[in-house]
N, C-alpha and C. Protein backbone atom coordinates (compact mmCIF):
# COMPACT_ATOMS: atom_id res chain seq x y z
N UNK A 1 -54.39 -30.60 85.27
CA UNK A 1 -53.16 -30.47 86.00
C UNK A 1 -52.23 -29.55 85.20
N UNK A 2 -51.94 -28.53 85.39
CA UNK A 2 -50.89 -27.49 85.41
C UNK A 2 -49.57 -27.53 85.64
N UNK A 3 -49.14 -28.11 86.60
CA UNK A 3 -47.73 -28.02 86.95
C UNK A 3 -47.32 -29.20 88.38
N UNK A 4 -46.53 -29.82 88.47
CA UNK A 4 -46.04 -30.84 88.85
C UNK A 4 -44.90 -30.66 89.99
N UNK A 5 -43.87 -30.65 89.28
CA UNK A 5 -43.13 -30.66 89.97
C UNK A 5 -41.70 -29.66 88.56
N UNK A 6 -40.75 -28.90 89.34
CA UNK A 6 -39.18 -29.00 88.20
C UNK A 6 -38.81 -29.81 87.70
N UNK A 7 -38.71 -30.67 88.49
CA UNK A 7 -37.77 -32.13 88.51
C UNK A 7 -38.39 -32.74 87.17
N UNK A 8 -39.96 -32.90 87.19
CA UNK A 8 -40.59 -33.09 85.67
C UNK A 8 -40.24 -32.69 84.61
N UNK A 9 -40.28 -30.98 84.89
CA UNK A 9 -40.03 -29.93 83.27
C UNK A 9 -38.85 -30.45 83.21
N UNK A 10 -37.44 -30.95 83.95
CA UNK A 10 -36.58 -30.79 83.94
C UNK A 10 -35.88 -31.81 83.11
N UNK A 11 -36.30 -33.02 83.48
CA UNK A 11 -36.47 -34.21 83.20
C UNK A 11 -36.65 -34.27 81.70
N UNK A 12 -38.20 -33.61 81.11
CA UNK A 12 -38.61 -33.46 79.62
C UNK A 12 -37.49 -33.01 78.92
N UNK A 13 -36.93 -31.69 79.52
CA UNK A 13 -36.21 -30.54 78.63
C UNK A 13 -34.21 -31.64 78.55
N UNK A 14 -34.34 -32.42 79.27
CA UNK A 14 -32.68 -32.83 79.28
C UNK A 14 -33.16 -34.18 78.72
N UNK A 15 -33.72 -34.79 78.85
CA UNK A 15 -34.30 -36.11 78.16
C UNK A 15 -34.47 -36.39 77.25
N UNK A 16 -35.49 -35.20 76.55
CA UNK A 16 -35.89 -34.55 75.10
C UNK A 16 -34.69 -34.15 74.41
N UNK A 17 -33.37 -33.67 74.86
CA UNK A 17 -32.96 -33.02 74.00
C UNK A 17 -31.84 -34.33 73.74
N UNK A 18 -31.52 -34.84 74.74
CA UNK A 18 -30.52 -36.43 74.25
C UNK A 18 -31.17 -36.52 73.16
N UNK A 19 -32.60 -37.18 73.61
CA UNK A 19 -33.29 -37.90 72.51
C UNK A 19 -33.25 -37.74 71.36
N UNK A 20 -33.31 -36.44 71.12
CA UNK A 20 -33.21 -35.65 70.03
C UNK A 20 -32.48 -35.67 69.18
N UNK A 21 -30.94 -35.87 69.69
CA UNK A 21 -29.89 -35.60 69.15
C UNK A 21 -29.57 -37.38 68.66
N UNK A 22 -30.33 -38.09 69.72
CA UNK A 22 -30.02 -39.52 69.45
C UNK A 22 -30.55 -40.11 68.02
N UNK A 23 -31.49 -39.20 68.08
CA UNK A 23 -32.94 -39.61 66.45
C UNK A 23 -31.66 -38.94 65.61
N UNK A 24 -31.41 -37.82 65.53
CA UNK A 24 -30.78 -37.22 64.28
C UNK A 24 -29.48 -38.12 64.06
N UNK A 25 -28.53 -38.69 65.26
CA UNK A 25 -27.55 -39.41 64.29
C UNK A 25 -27.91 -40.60 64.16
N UNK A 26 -28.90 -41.33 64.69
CA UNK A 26 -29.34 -42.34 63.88
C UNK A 26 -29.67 -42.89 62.51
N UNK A 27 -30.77 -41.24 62.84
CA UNK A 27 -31.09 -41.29 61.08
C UNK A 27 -29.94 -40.78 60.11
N UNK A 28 -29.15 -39.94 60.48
CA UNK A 28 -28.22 -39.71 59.59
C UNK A 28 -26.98 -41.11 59.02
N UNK A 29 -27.22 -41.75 60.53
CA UNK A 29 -26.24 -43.29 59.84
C UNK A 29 -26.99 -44.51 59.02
N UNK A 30 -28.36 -43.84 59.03
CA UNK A 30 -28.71 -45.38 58.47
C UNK A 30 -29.11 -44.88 56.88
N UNK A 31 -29.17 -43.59 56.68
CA UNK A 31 -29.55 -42.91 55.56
C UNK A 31 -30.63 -42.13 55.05
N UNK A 32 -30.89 -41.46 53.71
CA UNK A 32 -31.85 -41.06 53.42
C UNK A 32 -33.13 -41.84 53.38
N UNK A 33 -32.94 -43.18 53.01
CA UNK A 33 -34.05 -44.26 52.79
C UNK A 33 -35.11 -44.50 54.15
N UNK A 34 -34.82 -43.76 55.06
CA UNK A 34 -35.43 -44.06 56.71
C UNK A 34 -36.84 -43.13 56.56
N UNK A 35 -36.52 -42.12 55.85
CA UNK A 35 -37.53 -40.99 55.90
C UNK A 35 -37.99 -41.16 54.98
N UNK A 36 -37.90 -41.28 54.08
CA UNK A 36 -38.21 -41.56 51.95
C UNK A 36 -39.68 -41.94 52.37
N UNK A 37 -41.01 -41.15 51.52
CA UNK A 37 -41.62 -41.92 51.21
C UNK A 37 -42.34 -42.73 50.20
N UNK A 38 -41.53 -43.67 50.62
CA UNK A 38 -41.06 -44.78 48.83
C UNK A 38 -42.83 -45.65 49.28
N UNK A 39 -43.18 -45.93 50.32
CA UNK A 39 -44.12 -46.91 50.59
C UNK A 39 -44.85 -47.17 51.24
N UNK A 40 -45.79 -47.57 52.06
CA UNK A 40 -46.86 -47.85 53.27
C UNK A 40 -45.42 -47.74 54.45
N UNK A 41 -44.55 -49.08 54.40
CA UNK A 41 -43.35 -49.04 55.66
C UNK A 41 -42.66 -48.20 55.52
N UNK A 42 -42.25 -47.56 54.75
CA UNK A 42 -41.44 -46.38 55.28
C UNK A 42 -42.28 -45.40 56.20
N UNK A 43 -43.61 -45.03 56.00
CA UNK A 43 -44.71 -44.57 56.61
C UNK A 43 -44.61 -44.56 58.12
N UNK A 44 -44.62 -46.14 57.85
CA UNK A 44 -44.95 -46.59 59.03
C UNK A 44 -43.88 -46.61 60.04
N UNK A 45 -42.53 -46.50 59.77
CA UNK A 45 -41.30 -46.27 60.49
C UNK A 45 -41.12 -45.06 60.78
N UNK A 46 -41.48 -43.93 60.04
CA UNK A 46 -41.47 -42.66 60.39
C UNK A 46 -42.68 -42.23 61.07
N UNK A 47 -43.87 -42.73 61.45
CA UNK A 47 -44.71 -42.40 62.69
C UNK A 47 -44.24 -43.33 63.52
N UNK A 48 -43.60 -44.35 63.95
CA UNK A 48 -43.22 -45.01 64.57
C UNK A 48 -41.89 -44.54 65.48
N UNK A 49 -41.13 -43.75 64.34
CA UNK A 49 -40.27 -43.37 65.33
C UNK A 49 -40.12 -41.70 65.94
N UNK A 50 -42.06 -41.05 65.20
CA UNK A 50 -42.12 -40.03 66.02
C UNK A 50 -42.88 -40.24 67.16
N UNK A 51 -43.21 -41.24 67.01
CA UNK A 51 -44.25 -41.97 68.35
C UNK A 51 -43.37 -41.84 69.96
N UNK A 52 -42.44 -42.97 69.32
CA UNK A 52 -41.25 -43.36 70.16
C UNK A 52 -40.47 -42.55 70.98
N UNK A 53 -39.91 -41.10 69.83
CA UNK A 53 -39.57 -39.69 70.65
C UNK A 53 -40.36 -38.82 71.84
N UNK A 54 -41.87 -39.02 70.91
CA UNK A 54 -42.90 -38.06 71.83
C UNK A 54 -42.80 -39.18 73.55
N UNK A 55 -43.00 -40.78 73.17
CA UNK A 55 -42.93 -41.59 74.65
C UNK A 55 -41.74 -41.13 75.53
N UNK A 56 -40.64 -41.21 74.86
CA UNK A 56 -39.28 -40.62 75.74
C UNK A 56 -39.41 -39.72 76.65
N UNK A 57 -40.19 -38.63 75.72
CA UNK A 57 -40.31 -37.18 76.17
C UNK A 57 -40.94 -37.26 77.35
N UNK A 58 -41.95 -37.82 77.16
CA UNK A 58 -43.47 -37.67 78.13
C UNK A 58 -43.86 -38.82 79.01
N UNK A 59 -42.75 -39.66 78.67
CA UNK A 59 -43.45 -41.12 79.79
C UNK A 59 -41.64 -41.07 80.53
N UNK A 60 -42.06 -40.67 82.39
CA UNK A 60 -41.07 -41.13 82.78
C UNK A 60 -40.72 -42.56 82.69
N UNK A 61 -41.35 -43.77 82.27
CA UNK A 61 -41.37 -45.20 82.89
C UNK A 61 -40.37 -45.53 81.58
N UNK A 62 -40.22 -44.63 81.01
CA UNK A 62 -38.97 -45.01 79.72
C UNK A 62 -37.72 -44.24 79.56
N UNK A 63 -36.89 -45.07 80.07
CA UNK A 63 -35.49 -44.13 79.85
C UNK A 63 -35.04 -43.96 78.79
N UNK A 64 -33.90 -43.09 78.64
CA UNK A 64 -33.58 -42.58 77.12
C UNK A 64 -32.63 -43.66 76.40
N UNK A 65 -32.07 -44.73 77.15
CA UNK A 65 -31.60 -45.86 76.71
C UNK A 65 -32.73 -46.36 75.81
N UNK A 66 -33.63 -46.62 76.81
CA UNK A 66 -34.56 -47.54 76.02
C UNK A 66 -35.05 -46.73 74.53
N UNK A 67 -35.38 -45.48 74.91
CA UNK A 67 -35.69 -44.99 73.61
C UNK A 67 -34.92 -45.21 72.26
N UNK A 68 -33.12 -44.92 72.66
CA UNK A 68 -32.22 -45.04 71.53
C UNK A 68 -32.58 -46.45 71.26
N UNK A 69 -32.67 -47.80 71.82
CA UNK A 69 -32.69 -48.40 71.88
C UNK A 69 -33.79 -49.37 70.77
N UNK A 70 -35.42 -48.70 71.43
CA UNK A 70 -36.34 -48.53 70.28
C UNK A 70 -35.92 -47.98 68.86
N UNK A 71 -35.00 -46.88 68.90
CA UNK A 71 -35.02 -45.85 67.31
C UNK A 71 -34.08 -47.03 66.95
N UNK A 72 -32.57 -47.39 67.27
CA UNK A 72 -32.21 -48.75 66.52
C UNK A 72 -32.54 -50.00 66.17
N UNK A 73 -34.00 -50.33 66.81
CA UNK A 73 -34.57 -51.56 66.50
C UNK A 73 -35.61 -50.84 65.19
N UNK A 74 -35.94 -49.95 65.20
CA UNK A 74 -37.17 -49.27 64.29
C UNK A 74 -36.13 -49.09 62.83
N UNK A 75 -35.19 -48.87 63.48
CA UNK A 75 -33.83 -48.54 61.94
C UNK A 75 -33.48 -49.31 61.22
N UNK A 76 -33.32 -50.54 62.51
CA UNK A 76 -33.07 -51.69 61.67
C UNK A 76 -33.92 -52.40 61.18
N UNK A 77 -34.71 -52.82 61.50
CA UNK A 77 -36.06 -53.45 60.95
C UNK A 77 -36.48 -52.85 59.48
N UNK A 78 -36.16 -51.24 59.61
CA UNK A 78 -36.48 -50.82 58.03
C UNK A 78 -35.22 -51.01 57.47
N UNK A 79 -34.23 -51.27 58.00
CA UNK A 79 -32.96 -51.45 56.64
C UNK A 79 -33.27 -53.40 56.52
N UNK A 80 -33.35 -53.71 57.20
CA UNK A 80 -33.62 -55.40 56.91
C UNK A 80 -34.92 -55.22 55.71
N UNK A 81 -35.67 -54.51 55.73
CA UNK A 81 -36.86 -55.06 55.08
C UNK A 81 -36.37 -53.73 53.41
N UNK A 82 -35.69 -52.87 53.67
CA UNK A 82 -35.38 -52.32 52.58
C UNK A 82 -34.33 -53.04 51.31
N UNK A 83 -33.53 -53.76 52.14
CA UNK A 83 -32.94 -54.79 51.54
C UNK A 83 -33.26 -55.79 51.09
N UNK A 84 -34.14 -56.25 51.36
CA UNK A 84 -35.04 -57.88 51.25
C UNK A 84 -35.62 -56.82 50.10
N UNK A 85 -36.28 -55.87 50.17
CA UNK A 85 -37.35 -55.88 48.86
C UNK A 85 -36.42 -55.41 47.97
N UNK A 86 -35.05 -54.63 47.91
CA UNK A 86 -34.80 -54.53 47.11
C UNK A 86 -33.27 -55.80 46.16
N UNK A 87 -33.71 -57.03 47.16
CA UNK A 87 -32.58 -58.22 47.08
C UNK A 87 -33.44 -59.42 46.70
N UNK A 88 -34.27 -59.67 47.30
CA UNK A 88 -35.33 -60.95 46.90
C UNK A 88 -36.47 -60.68 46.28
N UNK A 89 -36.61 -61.03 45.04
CA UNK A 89 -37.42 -60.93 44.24
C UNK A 89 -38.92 -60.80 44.99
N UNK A 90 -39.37 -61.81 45.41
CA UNK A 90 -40.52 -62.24 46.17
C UNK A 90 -40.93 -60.72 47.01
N UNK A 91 -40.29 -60.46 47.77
CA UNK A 91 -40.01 -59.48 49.09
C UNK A 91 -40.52 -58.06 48.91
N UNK A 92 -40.08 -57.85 47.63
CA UNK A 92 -40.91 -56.32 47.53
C UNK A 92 -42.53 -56.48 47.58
N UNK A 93 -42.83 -57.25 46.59
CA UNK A 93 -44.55 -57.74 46.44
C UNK A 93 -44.78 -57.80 48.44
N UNK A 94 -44.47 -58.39 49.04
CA UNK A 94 -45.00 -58.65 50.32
C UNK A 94 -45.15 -56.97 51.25
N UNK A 95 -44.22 -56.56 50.98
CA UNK A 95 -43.93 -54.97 51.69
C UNK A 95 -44.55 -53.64 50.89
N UNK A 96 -44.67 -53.63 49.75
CA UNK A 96 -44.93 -52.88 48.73
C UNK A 96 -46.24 -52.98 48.07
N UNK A 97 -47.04 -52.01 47.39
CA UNK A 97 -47.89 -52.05 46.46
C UNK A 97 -46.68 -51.73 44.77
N UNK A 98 -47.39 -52.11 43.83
CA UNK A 98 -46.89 -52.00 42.49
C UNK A 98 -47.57 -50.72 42.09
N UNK A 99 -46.64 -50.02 41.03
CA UNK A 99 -47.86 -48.81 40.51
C UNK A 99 -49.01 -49.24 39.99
N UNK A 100 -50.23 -48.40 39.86
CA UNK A 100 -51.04 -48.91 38.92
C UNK A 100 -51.64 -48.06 38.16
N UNK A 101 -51.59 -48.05 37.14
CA UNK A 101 -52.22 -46.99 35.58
C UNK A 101 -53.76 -46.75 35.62
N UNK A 102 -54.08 -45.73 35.88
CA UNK A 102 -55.82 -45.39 36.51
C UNK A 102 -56.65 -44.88 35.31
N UNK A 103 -55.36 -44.03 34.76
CA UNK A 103 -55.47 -44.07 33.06
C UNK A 103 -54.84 -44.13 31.86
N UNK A 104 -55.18 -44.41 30.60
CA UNK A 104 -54.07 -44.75 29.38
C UNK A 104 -54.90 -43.99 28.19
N UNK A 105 -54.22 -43.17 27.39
CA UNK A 105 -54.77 -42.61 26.57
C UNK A 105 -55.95 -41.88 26.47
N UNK A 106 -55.96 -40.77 27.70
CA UNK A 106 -56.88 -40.16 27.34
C UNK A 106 -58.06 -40.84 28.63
N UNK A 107 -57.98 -41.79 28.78
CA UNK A 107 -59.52 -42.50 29.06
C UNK A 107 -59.45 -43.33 30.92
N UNK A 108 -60.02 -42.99 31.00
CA UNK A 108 -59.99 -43.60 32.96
C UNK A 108 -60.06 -44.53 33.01
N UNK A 109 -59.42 -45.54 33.77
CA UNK A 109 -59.90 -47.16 34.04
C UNK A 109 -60.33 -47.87 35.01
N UNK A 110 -62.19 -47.70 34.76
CA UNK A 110 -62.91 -47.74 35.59
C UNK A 110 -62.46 -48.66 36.75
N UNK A 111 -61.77 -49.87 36.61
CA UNK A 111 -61.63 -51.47 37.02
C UNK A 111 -60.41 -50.79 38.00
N UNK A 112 -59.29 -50.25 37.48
CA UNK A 112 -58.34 -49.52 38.23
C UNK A 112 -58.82 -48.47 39.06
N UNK A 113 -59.72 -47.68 39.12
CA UNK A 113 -59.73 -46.69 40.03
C UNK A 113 -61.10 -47.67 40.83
N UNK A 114 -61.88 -48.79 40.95
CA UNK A 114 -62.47 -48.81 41.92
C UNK A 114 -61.68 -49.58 42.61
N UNK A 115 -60.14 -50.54 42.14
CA UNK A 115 -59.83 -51.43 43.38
C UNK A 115 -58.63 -50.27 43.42
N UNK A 116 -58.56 -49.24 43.55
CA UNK A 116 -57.92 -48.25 44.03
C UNK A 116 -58.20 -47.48 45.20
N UNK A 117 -59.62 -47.43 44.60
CA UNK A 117 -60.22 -46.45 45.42
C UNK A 117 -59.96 -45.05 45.32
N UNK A 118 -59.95 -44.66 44.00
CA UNK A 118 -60.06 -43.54 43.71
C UNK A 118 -61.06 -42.91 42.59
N UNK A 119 -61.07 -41.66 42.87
CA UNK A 119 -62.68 -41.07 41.77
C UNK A 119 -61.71 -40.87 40.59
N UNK A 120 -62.63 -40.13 39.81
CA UNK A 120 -62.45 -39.73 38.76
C UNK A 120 -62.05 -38.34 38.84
N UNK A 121 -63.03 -37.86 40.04
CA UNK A 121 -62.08 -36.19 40.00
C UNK A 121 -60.97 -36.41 40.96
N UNK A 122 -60.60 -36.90 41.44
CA UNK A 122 -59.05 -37.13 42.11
C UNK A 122 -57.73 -37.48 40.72
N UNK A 123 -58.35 -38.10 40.18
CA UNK A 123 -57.57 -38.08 38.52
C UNK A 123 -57.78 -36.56 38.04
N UNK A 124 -58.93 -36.04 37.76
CA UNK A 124 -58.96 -34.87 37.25
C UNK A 124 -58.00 -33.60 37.77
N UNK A 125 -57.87 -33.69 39.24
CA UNK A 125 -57.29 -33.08 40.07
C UNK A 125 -55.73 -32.96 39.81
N UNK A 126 -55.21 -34.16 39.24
CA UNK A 126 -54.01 -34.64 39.36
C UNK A 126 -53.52 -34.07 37.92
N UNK A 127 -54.54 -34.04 36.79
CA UNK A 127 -54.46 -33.65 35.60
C UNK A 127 -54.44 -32.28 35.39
N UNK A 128 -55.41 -31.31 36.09
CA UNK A 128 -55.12 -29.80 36.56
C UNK A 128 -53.95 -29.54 37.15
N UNK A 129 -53.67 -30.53 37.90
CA UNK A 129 -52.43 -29.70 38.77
C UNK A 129 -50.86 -30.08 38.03
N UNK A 130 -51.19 -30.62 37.13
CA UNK A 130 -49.80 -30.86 36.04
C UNK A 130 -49.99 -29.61 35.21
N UNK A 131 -51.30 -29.13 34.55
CA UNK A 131 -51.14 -27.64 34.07
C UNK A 131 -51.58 -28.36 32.85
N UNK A 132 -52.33 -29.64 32.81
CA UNK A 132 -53.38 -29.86 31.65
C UNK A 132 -54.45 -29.56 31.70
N UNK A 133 -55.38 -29.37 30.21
CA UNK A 133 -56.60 -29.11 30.82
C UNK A 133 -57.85 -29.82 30.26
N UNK A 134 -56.93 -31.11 29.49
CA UNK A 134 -58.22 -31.84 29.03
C UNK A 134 -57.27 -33.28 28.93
N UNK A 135 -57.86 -34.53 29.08
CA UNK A 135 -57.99 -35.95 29.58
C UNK A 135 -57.16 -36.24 28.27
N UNK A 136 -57.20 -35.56 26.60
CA UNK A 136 -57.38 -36.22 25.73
C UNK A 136 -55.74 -35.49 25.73
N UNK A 137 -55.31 -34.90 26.75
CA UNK A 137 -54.04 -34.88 26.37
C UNK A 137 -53.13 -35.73 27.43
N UNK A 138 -53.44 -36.47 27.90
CA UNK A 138 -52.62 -37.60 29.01
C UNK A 138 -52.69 -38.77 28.63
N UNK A 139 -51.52 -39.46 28.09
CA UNK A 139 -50.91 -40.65 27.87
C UNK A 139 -51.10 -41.36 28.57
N UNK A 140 -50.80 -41.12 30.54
CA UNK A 140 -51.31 -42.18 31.50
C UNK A 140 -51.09 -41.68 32.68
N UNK A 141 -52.09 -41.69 33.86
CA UNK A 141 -52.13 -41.20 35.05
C UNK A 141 -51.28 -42.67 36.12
N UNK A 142 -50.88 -42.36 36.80
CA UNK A 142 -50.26 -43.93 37.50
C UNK A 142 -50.24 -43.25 38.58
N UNK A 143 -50.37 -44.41 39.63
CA UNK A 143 -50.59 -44.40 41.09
C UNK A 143 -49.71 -44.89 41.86
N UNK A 144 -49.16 -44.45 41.95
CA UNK A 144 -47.33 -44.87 42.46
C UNK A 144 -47.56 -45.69 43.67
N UNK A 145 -46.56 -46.02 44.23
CA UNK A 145 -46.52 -47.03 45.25
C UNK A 145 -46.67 -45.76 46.58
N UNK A 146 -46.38 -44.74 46.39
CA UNK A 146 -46.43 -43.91 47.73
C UNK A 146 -47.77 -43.08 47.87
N UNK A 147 -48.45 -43.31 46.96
CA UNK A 147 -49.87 -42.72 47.16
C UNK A 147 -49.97 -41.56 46.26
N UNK A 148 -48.83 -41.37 45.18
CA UNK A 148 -48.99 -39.84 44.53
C UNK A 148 -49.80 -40.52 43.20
N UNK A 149 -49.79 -39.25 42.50
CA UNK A 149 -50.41 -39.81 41.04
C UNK A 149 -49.43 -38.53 39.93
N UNK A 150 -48.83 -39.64 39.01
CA UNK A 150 -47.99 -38.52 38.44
C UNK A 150 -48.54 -38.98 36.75
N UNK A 151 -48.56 -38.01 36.29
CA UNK A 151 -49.37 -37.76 35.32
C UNK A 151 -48.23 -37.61 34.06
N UNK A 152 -48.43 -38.22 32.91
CA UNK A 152 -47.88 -38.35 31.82
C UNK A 152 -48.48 -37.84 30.25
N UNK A 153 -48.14 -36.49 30.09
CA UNK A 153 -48.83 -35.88 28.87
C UNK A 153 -48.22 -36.59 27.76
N UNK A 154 -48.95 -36.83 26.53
CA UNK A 154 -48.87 -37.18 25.37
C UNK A 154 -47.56 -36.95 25.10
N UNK A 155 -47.26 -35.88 24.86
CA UNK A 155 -46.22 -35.45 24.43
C UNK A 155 -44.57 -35.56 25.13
N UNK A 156 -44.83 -36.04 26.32
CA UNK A 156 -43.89 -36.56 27.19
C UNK A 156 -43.90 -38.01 27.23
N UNK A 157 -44.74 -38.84 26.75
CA UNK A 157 -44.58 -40.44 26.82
C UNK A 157 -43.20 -40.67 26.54
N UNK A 158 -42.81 -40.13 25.32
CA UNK A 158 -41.55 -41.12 24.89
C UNK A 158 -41.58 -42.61 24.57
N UNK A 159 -40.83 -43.58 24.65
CA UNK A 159 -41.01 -44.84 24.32
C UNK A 159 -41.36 -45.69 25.31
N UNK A 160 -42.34 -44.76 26.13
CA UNK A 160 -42.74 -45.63 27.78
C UNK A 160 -42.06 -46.50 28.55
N UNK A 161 -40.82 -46.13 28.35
CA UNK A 161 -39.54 -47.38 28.84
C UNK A 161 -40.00 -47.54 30.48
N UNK A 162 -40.61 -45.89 31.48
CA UNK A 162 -40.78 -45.76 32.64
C UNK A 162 -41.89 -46.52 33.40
N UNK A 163 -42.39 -46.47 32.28
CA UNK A 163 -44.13 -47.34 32.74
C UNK A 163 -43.63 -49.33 33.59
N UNK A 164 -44.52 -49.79 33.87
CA UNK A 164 -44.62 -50.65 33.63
C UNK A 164 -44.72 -51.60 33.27
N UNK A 165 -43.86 -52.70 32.54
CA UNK A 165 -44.09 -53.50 31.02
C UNK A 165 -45.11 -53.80 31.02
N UNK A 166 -46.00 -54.40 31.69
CA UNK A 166 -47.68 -54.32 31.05
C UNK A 166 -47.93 -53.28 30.80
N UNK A 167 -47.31 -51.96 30.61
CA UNK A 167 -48.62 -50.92 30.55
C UNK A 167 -47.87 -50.02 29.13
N UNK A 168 -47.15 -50.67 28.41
CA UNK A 168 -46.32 -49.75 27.65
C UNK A 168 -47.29 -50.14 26.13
């Protein structure tokens, strides 16, 4: 199917562009933390609320009420749960992964990268692309809560205050 009706295109192009404008001051009132990706849920709020735009756009059976409507329940739900993890102790553990150290001194940790699920050249990778070029100069590779791996040369440890207290 090709073409429909105006009233359709017409519909998309004035619908779409509320919408549009509805996502941007949303996100601009609830903050930077909506988009951040600090974690799995922030993830998951930001395909969630490109999901939500593309439905507006493309499903007449949803008005643009309902859409704003969806983006403030999707907003709020991540400021309720951004608060809880960062207010109740308990709360982050439930929403969050913790970092985890894949390597320490030089040396990979086998036990860490299989309940990771990561290789050894995905570490290696991470160690090239810092602009090292050998294992025996990295203090500790860590696996952040957002899926990166940021890499810590010897010579940058410092007094590991950043690490993790188990891992200092």
């Amino acid at each position: 199917m090709w073409f429909d009706a105006w009233s359709d295109v017409l519909r998309v192009v004035s619908v779409g562009a509320a919408a549009y404008v509805a996502l941007v001051v949303v996100l601009r009132l609830s903050g930077k933390r909506t988009l951040a990706k600090l974690n799995a849920f922030d993830l998951v709020v930001t395909v969630a609320l490109g999901s939500t735009l593309a439905t507006i756009l493309l499903s007449a059976d949803v008005s643009w009420s309902e859409g704003v409507a969806a983006f403030l329940v999707l907003v709020l739900l991540q400021l309720v749960v951004s608060w809880t993890t960062s207010h109740v102790g308990p709360g982050r553990s439930v929403v969050t992964a913790g970092p985890t150290t894949v390597l320490r001194d030089g040396a990979l940790l086998d036990a860490a990268l299989t309940s990771q699920r990561l290789t050894a050249d995905e570490v290696r990778q991470a160690v090239r692309s810092s602009g090292l070029g050998g294992l025996d100069q990295v203090a500790r590779v860590v696996l952040e809560t957002d899926g990166t791996l940021s890499v810590i040369p010897t010579s940058k440890l410092g007094d590991a205050s950043a690490l993790e207290p188990d891992d200092r």
